[in-house]
PDB file of N, CA and C in Angstrom:
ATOM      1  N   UNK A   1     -24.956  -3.048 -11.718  1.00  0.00           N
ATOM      2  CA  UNK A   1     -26.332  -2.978 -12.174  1.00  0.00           C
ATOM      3  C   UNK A   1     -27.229  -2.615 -10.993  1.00  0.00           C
ATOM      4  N   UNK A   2     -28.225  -1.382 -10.907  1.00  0.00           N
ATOM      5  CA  UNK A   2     -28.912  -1.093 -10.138  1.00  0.00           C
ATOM      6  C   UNK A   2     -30.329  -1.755 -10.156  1.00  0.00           C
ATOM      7  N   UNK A   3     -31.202  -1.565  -9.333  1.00  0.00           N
ATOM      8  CA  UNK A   3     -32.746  -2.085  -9.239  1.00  0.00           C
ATOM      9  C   UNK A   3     -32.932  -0.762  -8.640  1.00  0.00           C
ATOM     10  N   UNK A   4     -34.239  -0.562  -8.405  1.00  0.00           N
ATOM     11  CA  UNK A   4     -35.323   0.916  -8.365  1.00  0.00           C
ATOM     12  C   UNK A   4     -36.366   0.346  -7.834  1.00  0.00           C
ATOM     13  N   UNK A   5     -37.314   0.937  -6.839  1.00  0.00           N
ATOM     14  CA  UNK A   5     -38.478   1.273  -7.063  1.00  0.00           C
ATOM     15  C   UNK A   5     -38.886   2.520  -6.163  1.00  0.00           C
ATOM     16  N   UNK A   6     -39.756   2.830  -6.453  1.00  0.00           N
ATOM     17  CA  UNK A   6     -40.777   4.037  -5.929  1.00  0.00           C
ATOM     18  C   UNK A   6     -42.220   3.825  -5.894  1.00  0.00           C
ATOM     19  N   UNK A   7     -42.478   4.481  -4.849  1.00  0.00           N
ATOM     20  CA  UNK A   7     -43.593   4.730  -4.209  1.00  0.00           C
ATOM     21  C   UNK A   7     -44.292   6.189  -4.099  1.00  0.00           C
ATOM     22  N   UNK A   8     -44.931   6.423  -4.295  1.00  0.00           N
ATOM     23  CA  UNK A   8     -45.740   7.152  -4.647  1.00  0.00           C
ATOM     24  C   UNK A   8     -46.816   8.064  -3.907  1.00  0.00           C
ATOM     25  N   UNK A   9     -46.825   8.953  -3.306  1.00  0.00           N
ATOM     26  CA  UNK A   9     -48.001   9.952  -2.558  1.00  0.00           C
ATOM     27  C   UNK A   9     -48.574   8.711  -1.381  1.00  0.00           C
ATOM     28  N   UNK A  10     -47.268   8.390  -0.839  1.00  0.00           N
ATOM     29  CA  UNK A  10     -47.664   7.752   0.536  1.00  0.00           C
ATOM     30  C   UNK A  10     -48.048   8.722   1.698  1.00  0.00           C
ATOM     31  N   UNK A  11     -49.163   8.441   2.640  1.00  0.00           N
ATOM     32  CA  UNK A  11     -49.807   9.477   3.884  1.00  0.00           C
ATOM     33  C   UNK A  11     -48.692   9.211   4.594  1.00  0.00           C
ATOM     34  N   UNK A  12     -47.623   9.629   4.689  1.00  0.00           N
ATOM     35  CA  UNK A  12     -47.037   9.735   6.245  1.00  0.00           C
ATOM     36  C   UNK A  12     -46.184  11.007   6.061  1.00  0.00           C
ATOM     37  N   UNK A  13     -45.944  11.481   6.750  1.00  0.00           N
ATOM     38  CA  UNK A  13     -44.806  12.669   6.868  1.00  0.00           C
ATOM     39  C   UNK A  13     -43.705  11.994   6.317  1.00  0.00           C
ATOM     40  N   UNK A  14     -42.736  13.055   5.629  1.00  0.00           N
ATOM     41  CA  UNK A  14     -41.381  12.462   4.870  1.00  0.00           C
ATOM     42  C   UNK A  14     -40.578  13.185   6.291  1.00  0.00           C
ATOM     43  N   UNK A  15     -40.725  13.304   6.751  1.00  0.00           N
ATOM     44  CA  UNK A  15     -39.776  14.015   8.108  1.00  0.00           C
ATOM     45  C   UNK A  15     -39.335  12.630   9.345  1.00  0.00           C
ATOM     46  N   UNK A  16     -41.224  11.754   9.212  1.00  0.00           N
ATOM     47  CA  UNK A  16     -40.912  10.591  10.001  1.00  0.00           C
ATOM     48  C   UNK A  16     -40.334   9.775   9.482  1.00  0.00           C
ATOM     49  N   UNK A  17     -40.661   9.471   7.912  1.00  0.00           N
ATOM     50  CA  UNK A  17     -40.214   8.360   6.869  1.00  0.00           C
ATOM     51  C   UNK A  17     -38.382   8.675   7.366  1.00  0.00           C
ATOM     52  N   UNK A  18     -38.092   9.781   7.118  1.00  0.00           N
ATOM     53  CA  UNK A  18     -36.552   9.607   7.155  1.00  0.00           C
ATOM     54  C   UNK A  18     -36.121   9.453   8.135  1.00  0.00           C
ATOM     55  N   UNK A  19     -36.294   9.380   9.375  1.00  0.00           N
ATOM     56  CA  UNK A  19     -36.143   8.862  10.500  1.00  0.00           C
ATOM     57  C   UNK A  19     -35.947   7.408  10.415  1.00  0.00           C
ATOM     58  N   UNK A  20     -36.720   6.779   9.469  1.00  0.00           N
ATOM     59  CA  UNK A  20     -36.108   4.642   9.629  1.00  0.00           C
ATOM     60  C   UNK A  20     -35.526   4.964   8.899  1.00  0.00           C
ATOM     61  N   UNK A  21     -35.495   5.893   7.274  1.00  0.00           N
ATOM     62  CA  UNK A  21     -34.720   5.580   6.119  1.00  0.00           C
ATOM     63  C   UNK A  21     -33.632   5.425   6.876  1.00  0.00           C
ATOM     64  N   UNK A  22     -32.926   6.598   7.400  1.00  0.00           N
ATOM     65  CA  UNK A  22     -31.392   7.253   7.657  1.00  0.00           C
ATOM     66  C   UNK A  22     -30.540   6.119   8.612  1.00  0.00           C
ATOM     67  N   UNK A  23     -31.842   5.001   9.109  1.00  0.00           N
ATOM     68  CA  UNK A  23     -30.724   3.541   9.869  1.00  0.00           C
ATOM     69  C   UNK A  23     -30.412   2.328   9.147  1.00  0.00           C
ATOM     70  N   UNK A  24     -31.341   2.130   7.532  1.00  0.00           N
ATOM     71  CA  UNK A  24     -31.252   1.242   7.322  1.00  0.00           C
ATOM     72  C   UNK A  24     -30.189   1.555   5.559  1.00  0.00           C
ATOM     73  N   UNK A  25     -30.152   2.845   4.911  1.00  0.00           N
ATOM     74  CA  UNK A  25     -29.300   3.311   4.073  1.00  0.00           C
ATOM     75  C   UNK A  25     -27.691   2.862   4.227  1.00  0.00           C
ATOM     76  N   UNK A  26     -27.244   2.467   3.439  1.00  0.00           N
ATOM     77  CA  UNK A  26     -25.883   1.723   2.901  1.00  0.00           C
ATOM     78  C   UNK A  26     -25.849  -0.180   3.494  1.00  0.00           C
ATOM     79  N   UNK A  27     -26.758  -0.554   4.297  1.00  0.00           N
ATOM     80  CA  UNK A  27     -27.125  -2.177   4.810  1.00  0.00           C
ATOM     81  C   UNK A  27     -27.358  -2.619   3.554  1.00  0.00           C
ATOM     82  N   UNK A  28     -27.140  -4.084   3.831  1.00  0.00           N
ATOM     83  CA  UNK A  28     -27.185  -5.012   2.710  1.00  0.00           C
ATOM     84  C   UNK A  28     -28.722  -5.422   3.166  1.00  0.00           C
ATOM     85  N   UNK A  29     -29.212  -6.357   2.609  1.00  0.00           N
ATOM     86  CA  UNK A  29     -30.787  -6.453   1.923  1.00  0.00           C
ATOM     87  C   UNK A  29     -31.532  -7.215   2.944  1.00  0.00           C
ATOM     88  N   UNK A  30     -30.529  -8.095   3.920  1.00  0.00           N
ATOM     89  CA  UNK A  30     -31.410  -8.447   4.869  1.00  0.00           C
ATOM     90  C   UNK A  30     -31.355  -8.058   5.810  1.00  0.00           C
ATOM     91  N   UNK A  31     -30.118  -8.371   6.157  1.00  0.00           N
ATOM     92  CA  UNK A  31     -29.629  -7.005   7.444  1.00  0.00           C
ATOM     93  C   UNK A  31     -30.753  -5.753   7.678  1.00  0.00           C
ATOM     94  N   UNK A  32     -31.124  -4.979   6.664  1.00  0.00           N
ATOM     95  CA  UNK A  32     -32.117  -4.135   6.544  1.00  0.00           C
ATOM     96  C   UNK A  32     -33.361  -4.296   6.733  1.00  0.00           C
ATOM     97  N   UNK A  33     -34.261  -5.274   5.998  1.00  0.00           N
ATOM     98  CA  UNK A  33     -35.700  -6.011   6.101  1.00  0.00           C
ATOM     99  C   UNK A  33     -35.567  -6.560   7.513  1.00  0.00           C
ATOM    100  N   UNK A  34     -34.580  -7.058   8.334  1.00  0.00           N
ATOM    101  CA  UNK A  34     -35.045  -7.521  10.108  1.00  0.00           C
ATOM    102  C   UNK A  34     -34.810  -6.255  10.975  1.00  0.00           C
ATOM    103  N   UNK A  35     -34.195  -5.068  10.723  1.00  0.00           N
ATOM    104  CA  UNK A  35     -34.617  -4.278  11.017  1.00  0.00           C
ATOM    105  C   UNK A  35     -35.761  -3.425  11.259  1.00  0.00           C
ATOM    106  N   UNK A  36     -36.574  -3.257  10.181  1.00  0.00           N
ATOM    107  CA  UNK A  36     -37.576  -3.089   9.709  1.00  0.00           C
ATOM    108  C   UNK A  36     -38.652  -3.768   9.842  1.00  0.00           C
ATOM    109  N   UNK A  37     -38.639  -5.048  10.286  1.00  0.00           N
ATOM    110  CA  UNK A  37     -39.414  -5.995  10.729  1.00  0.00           C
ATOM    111  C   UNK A  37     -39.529  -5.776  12.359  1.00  0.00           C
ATOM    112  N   UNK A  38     -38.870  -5.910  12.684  1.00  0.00           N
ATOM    113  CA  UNK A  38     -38.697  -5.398  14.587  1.00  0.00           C
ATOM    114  C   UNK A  38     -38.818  -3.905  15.016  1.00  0.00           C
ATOM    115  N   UNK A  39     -38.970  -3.241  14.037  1.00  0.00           N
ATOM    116  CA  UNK A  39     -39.109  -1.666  14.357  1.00  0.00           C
ATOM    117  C   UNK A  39     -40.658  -1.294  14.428  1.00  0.00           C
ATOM    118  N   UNK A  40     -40.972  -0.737  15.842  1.00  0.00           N
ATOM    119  CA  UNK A  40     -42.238  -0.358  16.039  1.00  0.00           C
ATOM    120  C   UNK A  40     -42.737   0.849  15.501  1.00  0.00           C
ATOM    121  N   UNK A  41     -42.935   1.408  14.215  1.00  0.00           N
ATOM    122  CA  UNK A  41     -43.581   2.394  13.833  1.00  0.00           C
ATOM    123  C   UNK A  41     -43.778   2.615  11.966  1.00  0.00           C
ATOM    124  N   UNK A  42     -44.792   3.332  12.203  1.00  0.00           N
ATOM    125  CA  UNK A  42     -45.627   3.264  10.713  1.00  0.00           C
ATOM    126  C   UNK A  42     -44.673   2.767   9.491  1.00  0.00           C
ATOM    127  N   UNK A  43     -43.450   3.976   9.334  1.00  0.00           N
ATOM    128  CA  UNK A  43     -42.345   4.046   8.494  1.00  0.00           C
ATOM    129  C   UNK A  43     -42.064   3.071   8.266  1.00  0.00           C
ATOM    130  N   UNK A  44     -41.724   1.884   8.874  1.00  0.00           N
ATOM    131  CA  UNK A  44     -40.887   0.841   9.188  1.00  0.00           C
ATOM    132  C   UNK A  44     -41.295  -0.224   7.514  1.00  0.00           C
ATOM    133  N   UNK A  45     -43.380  -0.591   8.422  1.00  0.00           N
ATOM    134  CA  UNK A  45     -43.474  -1.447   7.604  1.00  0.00           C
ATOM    135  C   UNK A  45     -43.690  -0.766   6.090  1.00  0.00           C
ATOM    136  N   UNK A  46     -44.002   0.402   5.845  1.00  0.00           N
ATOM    137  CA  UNK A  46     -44.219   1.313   4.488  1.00  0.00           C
ATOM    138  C   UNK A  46     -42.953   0.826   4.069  1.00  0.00           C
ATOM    139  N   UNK A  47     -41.675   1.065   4.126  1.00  0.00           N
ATOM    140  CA  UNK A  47     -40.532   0.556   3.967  1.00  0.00           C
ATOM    141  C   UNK A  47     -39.860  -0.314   3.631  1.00  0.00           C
ATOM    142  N   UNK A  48     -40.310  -1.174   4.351  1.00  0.00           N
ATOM    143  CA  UNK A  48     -40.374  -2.565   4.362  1.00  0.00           C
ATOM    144  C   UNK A  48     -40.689  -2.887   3.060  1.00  0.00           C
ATOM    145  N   UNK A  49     -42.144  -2.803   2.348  1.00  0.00           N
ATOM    146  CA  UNK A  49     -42.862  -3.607   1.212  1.00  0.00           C
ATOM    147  C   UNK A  49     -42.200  -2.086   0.190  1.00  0.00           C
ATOM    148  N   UNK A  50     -41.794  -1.477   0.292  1.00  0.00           N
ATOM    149  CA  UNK A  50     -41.076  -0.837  -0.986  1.00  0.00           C
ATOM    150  C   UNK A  50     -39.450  -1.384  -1.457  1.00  0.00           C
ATOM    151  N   UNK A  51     -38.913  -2.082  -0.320  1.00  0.00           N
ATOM    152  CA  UNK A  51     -37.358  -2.438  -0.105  1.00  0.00           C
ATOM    153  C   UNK A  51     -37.828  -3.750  -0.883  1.00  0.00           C
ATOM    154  N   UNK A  52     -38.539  -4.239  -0.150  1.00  0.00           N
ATOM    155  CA  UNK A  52     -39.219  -5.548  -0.997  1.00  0.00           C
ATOM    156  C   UNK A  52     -39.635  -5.789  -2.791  1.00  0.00           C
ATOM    157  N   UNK A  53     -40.172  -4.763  -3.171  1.00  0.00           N
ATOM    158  CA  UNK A  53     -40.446  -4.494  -4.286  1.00  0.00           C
ATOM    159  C   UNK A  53     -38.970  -4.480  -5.172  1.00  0.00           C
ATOM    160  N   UNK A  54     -37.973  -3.411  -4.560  1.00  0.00           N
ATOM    161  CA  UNK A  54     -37.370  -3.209  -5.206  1.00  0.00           C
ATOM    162  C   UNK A  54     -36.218  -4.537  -5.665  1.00  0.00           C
ATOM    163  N   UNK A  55     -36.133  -5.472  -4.294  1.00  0.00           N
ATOM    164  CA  UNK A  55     -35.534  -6.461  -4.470  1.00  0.00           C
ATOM    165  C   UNK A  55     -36.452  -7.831  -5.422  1.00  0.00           C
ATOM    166  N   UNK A  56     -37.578  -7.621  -5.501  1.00  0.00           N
ATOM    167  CA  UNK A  56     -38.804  -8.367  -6.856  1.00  0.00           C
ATOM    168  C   UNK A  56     -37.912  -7.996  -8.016  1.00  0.00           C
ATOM    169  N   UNK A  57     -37.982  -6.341  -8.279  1.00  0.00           N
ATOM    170  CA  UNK A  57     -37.148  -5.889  -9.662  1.00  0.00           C
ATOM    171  C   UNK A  57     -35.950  -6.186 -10.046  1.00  0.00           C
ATOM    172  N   UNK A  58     -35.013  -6.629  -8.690  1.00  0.00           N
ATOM    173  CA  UNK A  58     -33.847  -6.834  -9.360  1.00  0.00           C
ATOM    174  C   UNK A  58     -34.054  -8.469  -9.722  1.00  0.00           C
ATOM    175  N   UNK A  59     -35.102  -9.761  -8.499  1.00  0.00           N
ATOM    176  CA  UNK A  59     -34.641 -10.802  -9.151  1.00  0.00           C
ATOM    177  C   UNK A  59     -34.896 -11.249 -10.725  1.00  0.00           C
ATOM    178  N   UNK A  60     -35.784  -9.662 -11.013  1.00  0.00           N
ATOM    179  CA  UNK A  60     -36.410 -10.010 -12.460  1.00  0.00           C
ATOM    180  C   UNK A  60     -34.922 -10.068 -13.815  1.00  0.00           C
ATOM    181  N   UNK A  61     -33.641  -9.314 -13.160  1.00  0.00           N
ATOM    182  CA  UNK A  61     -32.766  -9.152 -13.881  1.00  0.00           C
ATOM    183  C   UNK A  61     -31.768 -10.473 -13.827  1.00  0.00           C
ATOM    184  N   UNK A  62     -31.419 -10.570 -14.848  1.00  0.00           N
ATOM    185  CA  UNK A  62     -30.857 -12.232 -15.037  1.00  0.00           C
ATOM    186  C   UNK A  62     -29.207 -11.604 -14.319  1.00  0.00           C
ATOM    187  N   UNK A  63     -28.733 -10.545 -14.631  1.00  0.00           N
ATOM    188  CA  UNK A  63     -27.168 -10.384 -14.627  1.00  0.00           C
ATOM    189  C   UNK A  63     -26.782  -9.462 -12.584  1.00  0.00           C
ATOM    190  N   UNK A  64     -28.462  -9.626 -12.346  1.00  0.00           N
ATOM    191  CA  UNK A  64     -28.230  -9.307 -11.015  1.00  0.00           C
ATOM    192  C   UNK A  64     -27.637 -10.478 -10.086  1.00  0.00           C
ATOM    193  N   UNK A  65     -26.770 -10.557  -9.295  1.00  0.00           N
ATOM    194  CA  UNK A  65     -27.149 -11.596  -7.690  1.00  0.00           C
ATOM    195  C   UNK A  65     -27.317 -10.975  -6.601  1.00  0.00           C
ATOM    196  N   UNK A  66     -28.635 -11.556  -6.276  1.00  0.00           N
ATOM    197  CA  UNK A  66     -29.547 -11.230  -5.366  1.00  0.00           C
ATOM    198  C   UNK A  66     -29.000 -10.994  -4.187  1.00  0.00           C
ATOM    199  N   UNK A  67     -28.017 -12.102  -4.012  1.00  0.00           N
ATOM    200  CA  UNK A  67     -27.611 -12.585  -2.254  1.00  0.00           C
ATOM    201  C   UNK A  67     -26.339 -10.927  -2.071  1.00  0.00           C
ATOM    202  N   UNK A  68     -25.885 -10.483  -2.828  1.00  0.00           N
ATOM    203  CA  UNK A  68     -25.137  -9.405  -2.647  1.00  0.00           C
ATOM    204  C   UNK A  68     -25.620  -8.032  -2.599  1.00  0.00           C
ATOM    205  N   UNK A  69     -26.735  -7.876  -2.986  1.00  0.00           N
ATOM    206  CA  UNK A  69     -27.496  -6.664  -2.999  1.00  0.00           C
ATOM    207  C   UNK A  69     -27.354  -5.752  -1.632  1.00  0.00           C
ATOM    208  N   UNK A  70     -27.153  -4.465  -2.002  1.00  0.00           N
ATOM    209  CA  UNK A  70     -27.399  -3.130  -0.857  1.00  0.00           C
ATOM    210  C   UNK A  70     -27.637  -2.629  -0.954  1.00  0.00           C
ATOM    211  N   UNK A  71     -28.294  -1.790   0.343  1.00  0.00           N
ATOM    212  CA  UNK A  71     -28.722  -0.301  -0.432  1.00  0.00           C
ATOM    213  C   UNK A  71     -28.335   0.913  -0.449  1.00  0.00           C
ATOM    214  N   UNK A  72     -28.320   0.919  -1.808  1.00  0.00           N
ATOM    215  CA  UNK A  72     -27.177   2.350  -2.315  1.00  0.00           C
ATOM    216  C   UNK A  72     -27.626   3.325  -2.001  1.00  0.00           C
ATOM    217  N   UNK A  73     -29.395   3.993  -2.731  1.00  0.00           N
ATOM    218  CA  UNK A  73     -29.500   5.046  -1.981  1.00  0.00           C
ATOM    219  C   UNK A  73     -31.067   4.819  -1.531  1.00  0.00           C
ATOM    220  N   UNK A  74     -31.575   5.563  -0.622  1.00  0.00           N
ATOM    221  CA  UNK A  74     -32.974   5.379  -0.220  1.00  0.00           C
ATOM    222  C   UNK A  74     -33.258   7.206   0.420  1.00  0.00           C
ATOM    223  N   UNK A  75     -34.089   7.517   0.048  1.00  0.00           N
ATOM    224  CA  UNK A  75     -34.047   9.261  -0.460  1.00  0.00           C
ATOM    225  C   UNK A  75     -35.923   9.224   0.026  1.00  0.00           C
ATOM    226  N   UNK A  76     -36.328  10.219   0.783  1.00  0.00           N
ATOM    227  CA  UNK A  76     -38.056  10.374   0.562  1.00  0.00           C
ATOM    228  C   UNK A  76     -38.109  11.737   0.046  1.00  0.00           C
ATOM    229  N   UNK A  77     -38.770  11.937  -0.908  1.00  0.00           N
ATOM    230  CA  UNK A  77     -39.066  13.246  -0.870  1.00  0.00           C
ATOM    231  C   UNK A  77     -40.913  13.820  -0.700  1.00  0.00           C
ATOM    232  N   UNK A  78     -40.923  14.670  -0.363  1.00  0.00           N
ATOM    233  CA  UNK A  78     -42.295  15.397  -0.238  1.00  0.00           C
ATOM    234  C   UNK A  78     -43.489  15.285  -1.087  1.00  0.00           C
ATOM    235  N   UNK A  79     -44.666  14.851  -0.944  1.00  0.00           N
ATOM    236  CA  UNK A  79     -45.545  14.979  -2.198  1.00  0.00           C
ATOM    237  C   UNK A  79     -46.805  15.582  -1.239  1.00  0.00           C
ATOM    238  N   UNK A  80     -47.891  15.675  -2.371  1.00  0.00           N
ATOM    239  CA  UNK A  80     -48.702  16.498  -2.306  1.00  0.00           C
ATOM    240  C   UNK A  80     -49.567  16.543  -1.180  1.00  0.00           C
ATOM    241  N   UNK A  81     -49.727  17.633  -0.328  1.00  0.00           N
ATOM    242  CA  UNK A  81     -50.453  17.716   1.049  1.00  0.00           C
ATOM    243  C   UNK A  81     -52.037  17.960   0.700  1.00  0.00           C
ATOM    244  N   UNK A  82     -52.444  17.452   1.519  1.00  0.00           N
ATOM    245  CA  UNK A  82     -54.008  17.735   1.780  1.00  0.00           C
ATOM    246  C   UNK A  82     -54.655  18.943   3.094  1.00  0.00           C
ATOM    247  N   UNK A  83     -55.012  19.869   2.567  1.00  0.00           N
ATOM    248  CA  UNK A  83     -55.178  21.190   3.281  1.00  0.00           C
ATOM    249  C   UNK A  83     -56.736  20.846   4.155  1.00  0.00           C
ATOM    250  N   UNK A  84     -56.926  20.957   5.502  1.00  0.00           N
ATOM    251  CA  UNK A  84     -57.308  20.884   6.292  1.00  0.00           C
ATOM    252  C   UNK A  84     -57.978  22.386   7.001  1.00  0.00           C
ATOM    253  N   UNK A  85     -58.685  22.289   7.805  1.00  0.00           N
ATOM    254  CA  UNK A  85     -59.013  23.385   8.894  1.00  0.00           C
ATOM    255  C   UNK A  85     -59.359  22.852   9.582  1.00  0.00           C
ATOM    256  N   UNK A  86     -58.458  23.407  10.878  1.00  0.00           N
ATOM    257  CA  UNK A  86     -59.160  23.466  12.189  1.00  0.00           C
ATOM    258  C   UNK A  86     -59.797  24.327  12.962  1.00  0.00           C
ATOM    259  N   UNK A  87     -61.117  23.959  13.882  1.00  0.00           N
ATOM    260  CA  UNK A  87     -61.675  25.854  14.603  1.00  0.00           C
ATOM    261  C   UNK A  87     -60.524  25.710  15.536  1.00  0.00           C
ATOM    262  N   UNK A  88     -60.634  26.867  15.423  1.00  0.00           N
ATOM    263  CA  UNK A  88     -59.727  27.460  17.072  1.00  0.00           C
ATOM    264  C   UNK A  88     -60.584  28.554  17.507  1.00  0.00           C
ATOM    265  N   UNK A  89     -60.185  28.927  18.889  1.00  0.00           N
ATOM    266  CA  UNK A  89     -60.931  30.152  19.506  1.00  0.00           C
ATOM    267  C   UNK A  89     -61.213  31.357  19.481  1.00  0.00           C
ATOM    268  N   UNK A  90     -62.306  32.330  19.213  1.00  0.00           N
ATOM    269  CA  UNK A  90     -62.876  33.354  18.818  1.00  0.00           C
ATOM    270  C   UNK A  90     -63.010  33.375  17.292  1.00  0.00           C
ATOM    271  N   UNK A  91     -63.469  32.283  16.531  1.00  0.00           N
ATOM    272  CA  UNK A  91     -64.127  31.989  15.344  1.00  0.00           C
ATOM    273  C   UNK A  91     -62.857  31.884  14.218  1.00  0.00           C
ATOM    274  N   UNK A  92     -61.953  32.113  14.823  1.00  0.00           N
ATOM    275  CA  UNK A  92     -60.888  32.115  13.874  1.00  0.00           C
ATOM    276  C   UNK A  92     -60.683  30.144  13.534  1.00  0.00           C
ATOM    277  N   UNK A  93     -59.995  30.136  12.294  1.00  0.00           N
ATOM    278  CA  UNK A  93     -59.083  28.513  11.879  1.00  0.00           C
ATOM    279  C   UNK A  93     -57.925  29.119  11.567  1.00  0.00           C
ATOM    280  N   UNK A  94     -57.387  27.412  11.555  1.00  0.00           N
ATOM    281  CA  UNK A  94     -55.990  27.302  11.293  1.00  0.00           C
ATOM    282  C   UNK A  94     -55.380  26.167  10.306  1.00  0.00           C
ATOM    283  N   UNK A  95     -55.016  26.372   9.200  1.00  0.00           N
ATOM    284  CA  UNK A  95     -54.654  25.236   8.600  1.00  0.00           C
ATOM    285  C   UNK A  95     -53.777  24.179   8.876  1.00  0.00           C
ATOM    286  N   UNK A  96     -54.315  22.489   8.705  1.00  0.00           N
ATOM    287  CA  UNK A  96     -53.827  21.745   9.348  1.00  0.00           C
ATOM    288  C   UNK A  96     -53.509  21.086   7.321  1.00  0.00           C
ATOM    289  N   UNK A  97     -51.844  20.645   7.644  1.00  0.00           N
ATOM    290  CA  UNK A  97     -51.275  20.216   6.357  1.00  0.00           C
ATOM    291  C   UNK A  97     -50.982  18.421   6.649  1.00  0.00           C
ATOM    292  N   UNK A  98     -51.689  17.939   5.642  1.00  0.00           N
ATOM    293  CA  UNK A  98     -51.645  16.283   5.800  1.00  0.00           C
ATOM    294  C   UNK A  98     -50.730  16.165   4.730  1.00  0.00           C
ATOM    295  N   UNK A  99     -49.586  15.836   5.491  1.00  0.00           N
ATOM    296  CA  UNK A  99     -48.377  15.552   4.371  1.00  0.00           C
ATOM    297  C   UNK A  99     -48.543  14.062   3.620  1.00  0.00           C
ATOM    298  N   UNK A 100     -47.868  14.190   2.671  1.00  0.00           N
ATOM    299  CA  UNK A 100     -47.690  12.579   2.065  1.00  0.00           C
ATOM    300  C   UNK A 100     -46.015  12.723   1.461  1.00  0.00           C
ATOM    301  N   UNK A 101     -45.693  11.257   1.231  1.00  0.00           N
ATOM    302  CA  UNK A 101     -43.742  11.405   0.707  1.00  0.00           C
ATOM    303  C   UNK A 101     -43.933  10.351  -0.570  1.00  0.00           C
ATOM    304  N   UNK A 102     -42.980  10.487  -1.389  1.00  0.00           N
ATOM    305  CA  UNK A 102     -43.057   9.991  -2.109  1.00  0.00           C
ATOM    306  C   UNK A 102     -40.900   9.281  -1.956  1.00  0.00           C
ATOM    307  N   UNK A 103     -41.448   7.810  -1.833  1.00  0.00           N
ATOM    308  CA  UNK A 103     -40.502   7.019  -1.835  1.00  0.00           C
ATOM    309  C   UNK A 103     -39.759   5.931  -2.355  1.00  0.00           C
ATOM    310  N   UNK A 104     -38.363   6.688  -2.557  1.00  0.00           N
ATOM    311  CA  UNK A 104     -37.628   6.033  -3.753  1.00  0.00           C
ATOM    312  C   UNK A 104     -36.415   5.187  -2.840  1.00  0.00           C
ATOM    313  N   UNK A 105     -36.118   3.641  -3.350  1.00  0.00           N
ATOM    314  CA  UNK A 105     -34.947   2.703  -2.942  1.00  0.00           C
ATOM    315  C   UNK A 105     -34.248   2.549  -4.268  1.00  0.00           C
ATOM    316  N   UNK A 106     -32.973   2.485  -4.109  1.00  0.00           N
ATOM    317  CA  UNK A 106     -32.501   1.911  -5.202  1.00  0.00           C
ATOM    318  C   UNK A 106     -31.350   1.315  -4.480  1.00  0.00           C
ATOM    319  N   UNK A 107     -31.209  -0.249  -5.215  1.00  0.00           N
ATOM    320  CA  UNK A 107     -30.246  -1.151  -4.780  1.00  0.00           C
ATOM    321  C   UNK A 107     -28.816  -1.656  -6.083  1.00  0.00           C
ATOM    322  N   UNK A 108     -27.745  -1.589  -5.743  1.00  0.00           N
ATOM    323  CA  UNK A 108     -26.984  -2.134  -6.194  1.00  0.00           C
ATOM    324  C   UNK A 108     -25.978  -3.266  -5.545  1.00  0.00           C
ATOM    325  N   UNK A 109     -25.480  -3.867  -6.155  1.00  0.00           N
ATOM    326  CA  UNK A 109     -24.684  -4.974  -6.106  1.00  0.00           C
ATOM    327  C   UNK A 109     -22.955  -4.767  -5.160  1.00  0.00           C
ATOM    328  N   UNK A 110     -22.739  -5.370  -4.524  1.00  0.00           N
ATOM    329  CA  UNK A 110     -21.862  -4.965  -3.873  1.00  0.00           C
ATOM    330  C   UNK A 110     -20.161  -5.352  -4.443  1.00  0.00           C
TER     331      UNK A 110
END
C-alpha cells in the first residue's frame, strides 16, 4: 500500500530540489527526515514538510505501518516560471526565468 503527496508550484529551481531529493530516495522515513533536518539549504526544509505530509497520509490509512515506511519514489518536476527582465548594457534586456518545481513523494511499506 502506497501514501502520496505533492506539492505544488514551489519557488525553487527543480535542478536544486533534486540535488537533496537524489540523497534521501530509497531511505526509510526517518533515516531521511534527520537528514533533512541537518542539511543546510532551502531544498532540504521544502522537503522535509512534504515527506512529512506524505507520512500524515499514510497514518490516515488503517492497513498502513508507519514504523516500516520508505521512500519509493520522490521525482520533482518543473512548473510554471515567472518571466523577468533584466537591463543590461547599451539599452538592450535579458530575460531572467524564476523557476518553480512541482513536488511529488510517494512512500511504501517495506
Amino acid at each position: 500500500m502506497e501514501a502520496k503527496a505533492i506539492a505544488r508550484q514551489i519557488r525553487i529551481s527543480p535542478q536544486k530540489a533534486r540535488l537533496v531529493a537524489d540523497l534521501i530516495r530509497g531511505k526509510d522515513i526517518q533515516t531521511a527526515l534527520n537528514t533533512l533536518r541537518f542539511m543546510p539549504k532551502k531544498a532540504a526544509r521544502i522537503l522535509a514538510k512534504v515527506v512529512e505530509s506524505a507520512l500524515a497520509n499514510a497514518s490516515q490509512t488503517e492497513s498502513i505501518d508507519v514504523d516500516t515506511l520508505y521512500i519509493k519514489k520522490i521525482f520533482i518536476d518543473g512548473g510554471p516560471m515567472l518571466k523577468r527582465i533584466m537591463p543590461r548594457a547599451q539599452g538592450r534586456a535579458t530575460r531572467v526565468l524564476k523557476r518553480s518545481s512541482h513536488i511529488t513523494v510517494v512512500l511504501d511499506e517495506q
